[in-house]
Every structure is written in C-alpha cells, then in structure tokens.
Protein backbone atom coordinates (compact mmCIF):
# COMPACT_ATOMS: atom_id res chain seq x y z
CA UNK A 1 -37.87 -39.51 -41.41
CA UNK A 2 -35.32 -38.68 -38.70
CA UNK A 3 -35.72 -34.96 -38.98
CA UNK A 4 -38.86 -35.21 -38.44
CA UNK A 5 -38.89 -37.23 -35.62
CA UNK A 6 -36.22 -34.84 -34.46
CA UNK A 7 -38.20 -31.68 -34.87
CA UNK A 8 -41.30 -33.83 -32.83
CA UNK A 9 -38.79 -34.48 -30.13
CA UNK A 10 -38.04 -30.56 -29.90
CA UNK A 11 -41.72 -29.59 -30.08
CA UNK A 12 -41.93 -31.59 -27.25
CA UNK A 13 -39.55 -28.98 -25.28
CA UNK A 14 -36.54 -30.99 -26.26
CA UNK A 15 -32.76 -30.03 -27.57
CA UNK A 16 -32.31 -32.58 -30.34
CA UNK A 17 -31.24 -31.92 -33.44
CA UNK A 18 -32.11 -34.39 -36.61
CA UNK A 19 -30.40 -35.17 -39.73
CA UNK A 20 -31.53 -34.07 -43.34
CA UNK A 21 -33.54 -36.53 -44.90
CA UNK A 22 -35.14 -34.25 -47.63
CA UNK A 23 -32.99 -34.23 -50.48
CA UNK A 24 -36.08 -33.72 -52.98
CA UNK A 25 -35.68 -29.89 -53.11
CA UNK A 26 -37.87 -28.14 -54.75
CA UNK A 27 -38.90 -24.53 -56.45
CA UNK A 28 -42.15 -22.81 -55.20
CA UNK A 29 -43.42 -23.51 -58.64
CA UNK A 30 -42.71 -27.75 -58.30
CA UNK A 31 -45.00 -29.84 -55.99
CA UNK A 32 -44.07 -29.66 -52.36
CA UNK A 33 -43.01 -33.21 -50.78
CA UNK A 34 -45.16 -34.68 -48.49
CA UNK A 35 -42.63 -34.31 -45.31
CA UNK A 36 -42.52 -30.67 -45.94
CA UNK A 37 -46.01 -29.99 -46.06
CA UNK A 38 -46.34 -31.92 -43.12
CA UNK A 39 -43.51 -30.20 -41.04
CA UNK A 40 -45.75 -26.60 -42.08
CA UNK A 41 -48.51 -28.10 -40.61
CA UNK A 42 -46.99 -29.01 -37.36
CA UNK A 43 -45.38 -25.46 -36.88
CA UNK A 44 -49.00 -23.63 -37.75
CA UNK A 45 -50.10 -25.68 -35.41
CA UNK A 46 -47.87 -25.49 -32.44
CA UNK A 47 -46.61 -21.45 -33.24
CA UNK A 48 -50.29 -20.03 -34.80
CA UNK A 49 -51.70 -17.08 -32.36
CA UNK A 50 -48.86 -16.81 -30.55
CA UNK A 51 -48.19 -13.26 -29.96
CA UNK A 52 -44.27 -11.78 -29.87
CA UNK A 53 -43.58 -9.04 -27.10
CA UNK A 54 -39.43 -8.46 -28.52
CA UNK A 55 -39.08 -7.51 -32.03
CA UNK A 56 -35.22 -6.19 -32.97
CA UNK A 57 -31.54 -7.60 -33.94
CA UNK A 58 -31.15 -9.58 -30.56
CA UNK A 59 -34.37 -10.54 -28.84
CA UNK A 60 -34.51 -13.93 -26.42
CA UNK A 61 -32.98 -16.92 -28.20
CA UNK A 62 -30.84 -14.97 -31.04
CA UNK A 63 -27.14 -15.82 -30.43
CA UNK A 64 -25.00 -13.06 -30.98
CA UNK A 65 -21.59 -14.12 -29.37
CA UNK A 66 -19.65 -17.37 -28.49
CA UNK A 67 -18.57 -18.22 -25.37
CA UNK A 68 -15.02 -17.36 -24.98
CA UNK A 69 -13.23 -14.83 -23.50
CA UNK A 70 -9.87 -14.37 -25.63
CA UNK A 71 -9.86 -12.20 -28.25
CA UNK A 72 -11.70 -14.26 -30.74
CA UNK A 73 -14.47 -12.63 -33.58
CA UNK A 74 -16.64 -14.71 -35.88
CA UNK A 75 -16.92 -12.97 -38.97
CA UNK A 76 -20.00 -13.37 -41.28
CA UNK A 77 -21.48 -12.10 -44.52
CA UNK A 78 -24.83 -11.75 -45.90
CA UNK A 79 -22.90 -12.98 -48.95
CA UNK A 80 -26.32 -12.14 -51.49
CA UNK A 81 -25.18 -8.10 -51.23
CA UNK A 82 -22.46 -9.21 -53.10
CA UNK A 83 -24.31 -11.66 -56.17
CA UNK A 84 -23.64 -9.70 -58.93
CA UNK A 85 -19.99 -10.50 -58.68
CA UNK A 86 -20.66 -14.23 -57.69
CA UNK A 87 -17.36 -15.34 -56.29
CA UNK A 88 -15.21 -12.81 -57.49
CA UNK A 89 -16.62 -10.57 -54.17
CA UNK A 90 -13.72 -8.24 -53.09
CA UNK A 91 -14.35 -9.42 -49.21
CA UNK A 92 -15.03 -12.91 -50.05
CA UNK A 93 -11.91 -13.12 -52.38
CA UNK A 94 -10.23 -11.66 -49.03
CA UNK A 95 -10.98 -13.99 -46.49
CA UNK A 96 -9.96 -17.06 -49.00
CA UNK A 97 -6.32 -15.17 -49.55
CA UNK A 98 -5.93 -14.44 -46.31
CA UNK A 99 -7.09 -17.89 -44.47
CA UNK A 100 -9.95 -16.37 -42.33
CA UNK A 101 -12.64 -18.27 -41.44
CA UNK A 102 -16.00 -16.94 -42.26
CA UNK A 103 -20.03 -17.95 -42.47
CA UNK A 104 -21.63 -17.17 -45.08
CA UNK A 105 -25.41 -16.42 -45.42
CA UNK A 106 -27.04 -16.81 -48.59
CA UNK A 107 -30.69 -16.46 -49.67
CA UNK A 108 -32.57 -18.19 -52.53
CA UNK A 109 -32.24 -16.06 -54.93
CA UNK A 110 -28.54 -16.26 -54.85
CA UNK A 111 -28.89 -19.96 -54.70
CA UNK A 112 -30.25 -20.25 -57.61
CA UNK A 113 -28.45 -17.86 -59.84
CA UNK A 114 -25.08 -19.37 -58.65
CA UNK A 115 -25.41 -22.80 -57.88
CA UNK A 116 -21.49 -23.80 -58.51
CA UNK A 117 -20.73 -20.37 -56.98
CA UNK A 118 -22.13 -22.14 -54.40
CA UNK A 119 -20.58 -26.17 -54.64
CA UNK A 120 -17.53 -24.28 -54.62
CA UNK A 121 -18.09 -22.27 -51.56
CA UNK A 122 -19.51 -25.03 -49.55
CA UNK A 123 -16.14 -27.18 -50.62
CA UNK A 124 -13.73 -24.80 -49.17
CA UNK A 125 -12.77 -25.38 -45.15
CA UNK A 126 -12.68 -21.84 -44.67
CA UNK A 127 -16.43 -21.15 -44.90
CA UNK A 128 -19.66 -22.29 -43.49
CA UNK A 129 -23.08 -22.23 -45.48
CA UNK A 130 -25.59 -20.40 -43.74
CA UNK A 131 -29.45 -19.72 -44.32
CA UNK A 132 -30.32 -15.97 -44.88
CA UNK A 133 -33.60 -17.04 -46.33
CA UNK A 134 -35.60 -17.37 -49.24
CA UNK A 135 -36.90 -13.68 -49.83
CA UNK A 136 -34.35 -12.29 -46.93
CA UNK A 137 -37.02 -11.56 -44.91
CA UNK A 138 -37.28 -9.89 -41.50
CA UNK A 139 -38.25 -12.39 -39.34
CA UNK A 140 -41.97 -11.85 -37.97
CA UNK A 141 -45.15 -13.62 -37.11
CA UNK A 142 -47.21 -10.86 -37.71
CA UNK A 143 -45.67 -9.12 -40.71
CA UNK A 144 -43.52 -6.50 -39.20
CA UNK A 145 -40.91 -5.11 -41.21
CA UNK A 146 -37.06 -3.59 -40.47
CA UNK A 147 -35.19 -0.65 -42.23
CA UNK A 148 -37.12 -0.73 -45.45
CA UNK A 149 -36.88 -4.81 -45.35
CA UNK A 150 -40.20 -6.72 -45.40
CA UNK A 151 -41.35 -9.01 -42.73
CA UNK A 152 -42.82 -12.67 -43.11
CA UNK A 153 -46.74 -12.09 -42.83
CA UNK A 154 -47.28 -15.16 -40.51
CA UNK A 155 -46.21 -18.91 -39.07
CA UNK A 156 -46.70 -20.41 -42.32
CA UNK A 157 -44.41 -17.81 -44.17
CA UNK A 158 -41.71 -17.87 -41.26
CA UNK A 159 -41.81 -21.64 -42.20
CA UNK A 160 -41.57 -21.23 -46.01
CA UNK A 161 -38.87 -18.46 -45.29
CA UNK A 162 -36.60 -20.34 -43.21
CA UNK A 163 -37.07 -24.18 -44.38
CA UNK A 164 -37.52 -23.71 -48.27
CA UNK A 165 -34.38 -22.31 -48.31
CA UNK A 166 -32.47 -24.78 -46.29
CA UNK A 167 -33.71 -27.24 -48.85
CA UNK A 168 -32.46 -25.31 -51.41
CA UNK A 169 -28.69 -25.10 -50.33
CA UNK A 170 -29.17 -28.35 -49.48
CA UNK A 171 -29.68 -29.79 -52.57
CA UNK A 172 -26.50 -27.67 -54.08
CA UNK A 173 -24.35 -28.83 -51.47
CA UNK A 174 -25.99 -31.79 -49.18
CA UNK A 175 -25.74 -30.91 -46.39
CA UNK A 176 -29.01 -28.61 -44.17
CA UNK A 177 -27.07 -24.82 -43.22
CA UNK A 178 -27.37 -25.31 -39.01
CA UNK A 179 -27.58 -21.38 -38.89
CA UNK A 180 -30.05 -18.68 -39.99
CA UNK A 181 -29.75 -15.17 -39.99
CA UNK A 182 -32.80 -12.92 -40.83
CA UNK A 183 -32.98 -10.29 -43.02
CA UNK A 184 -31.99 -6.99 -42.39
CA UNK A 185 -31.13 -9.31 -38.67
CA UNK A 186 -34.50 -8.34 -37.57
CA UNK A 187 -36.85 -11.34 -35.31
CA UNK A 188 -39.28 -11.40 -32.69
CA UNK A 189 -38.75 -13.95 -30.32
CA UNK A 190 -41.64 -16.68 -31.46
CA UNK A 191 -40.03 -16.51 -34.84
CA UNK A 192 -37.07 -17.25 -33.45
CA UNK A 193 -38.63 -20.67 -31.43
CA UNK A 194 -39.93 -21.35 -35.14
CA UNK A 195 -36.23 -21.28 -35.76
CA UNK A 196 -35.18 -23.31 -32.98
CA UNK A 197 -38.08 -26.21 -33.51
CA UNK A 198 -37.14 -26.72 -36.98
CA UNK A 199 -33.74 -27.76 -35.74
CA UNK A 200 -31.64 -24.25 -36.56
CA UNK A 201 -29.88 -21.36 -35.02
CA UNK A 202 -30.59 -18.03 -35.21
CA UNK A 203 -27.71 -15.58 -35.21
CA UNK A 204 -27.24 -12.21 -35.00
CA UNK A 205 -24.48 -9.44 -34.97
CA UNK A 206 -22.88 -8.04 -31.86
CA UNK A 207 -21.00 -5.48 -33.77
CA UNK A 208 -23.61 -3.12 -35.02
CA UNK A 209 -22.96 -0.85 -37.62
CA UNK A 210 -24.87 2.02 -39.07
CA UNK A 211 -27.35 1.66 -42.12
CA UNK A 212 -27.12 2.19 -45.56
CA UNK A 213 -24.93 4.91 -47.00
CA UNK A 214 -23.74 6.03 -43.11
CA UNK A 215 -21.96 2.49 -42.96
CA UNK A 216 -18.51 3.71 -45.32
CA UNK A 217 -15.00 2.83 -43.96
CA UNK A 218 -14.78 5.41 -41.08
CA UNK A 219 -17.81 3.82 -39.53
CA UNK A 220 -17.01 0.19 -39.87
CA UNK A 221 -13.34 1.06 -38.77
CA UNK A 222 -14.77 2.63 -35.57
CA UNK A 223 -17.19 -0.23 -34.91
CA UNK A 224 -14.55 -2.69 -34.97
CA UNK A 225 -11.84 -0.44 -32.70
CA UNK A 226 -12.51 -3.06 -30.04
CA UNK A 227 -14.42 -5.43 -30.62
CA UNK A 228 -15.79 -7.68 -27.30
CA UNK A 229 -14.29 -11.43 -26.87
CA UNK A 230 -16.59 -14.14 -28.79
CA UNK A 231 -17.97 -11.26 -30.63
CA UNK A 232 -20.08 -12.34 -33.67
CA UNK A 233 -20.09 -9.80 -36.61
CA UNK A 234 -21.83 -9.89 -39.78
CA UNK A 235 -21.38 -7.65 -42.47
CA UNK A 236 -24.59 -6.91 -44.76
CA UNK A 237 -26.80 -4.64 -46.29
CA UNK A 238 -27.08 -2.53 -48.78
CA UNK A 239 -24.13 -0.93 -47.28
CA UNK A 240 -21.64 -3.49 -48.63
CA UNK A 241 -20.14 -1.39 -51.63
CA UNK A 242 -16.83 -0.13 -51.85
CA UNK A 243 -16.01 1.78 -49.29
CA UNK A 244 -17.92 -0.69 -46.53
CA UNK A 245 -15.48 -3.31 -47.85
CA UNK A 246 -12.31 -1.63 -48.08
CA UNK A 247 -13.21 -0.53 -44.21
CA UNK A 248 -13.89 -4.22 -43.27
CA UNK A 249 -11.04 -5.32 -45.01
CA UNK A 250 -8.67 -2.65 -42.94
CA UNK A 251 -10.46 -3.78 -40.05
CA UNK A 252 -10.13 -7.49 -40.58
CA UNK A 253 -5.86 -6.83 -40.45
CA UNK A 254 -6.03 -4.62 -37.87
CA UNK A 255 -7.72 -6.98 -35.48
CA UNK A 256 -5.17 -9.62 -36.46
CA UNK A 257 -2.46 -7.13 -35.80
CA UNK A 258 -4.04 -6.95 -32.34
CA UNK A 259 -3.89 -10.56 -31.83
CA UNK A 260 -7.72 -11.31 -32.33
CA UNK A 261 -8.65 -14.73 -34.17
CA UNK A 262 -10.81 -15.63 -36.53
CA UNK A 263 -13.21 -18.63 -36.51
CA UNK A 264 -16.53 -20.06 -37.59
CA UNK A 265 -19.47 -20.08 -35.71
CA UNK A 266 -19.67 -23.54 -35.32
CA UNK A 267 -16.02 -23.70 -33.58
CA UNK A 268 -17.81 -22.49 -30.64
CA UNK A 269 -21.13 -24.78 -29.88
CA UNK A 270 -23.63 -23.37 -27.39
CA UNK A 271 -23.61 -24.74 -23.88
C-alpha cells in the first residue's frame, strides 16, 4: 500500500511520489482490485464539481519544456499512430539506428495488441514508456472534446483513463509510466491535478504542428527550423504517415547537424 499512502500524502497538498504496488492488472471486463476502486473513490471525492476555467495543449500544470538552456529537444511519439506496423515503425526503427533518445506514449489498445512489442520497447535504454491512455482521450472533467478526439465525460473517467492504463503497461513491463500525455494533447487544468494526485506528469508539446493532412514534411520541417532550448516535442496524430515521418526524420538530422541533443524526459526532473 505505499502508493496509496503516497497519493494520500499528495491529496494532502504534498509532492511525494509512491511506488507501484498494483501488479494485479486487469481488463475492464475482469474484477477491479480493491486498491483501485478505492483510489477512484478518493479522486471523485476530492476532484467531483470542480469546475476547469483552461482547456487546450498547455494549461497550468502541463509541462511542456525542461529546464535547460543549451540546445537540447526531448523527442516523443504517440507511438499507437503507428500500431499497425508494431515495431517495425519507420520513426521508431529511426531513433533505435540512430541512438536518439525518445518517450514513447502508448494507449491500451496498443498494449494489448502488442504486448512483446512492448517488453521489448520498455528493455531498450533508448526509450521511456509513457501513458497516452486507455481510449486516448482528451483530457476533461466535463466531457469536452479536441480536433475530432473525444473527451473523458467526468472525474471517474479521467481516473479510469489515466490509471487503468498505467496498470496495464505495468503489468507488460513492471514498472508504473511516470508521464501522461492526453489525447489529441488536449487538458483542462483540474484534469491535470487528477494527473498530478495520482502520482504522474502531464506533458505536452512545445513544438506545435498543424493537424491532420496540413502536417506533411514542409510543415514539420518548418516547425522544427529552430526549435527553443529544453523544447519538448511530440509527434502524433493522425498526421503520422509518410510524409510526416520522412519530415521528422529530416528534421531529427538536421537538428543534430546544428548541434542540438537528444534526451528523455526524465533526464531533466522538474525543480
């Protein structure tokens, strides 16, 4: 029970983080464990009729950048755009060739169809595991929804979203993903203290690129001309076919040519 006496503690207005203790995962079809019906109840209780006043890609308490100020970029990749080619993924395939660190978000779906896709992911140093959640969700308290992506309708379906999952790549790989990134990278700010009193990190992308079709190589190459120290950037969407990829890719080796450097999010704590 040391999560949950962690998660308490931060209810309780303070920064401490717990360890996994929940190794019981389970489908929404199987029973739900005691702990995690529990932990619901706590955040319904604490979080129910709030009401969010920020609702986009970088409202209060999303962290978009790391504290640095040499040319560093954390790259990362709503890595379920790319499932139907599992591990083979042109940009994923990439970064592993080409030694750059990268985060990778993943949702349940995805989990589940590719579970060793996954163990073998989660093995390599290059990449961290990362929450996108279980239906890739935007991330709402009230059920709004972003660019065609739906919203969670409420606390208790923030909760499912975000902590269902996490139990879900933990039982592939062990270990709880520290970070979460919303679908479509859409929150309101008391989604994203849901976030932060379940012991997580929401992220988002400081390199914003356009939707859909509009996001090709021109677009992605222009986006990353010059990219800001500590910037965080996360490729995703539906935009992630060919010609998004080959642009990322181009733009990946042209920042190195620059002298940027790649890292994981977790290189660079808060604080």
């Amino acid at each position: 029970m040391k999560r949950m006496f962690a998660i308490l503690i931060v209810l309780l207005g303070l920064s401490i983080r717990g360890t996994g203790v929940c190794a019981q995962v389970t489908d929404a079809a199987d029973a739900e464990p005691e702990d995690y019906k529990l932990l619901r109840e706590i955040i319904s209780t604490e979080f129910s009729g709030q009401v969010p006043h920020e609702w986009g890609e970088a409202v209060s308490g999303v962290r978009t950048r790391l504290r640095t100020d040499d040319k560093i970029v954390a790259i990362g990749v709503d890595a379920c755009d790319l499932m139907a080619k599992g591990d083979d993924a042109k940009l994923i395939k990439f970064l592993a060739a080409e030694n750059i660190p990268a985060t990778l978000f993943l949702c349940g779906k995805w989990v589940d169809k590719y579970p060793a896709v996954l163990k073998k992911l989660a093995v390599n140093p290059l990449f961290e595991i990362a929450n996108q959640g279980v239906a890739r969700k935007a991330c709402s308290v009230n059920g709004k929804a972003a660019a065609g992506t739906p919203g969670t309708t409420g606390v208790e379906d923030v909760f499912d979203e975000i902590e269902m999952n996490a139990r879900k790549i933990e039982a592939v790989t062990g270990t709880l993903p520290h970070y979460y990134h919303a679908g479509a990278g859409y929150y309101d700010e008391i989604a994203v203290r849901i976030v932060k009193a379940l012991g997580y990190e929401a992220l988002g992308s400081s390199v914003l690129l356009p939707d859909g079709k509009a996001a090709g190589r021109e677009q992605v190459l222009e986006a990353f001309l010059d990219p800001a120290p500590g910037a965080i950037a996360i490729f995703g969407g539906v935009s992630l076919q060919s010609t998004f990829v080959e642009g990322a890719i181009e733009s990946v080796r042209g920042l190195r040519a620059k002298g940027y450097k790649f890292v994981k999010v977790s290189d660079f704590p808060p604080g």
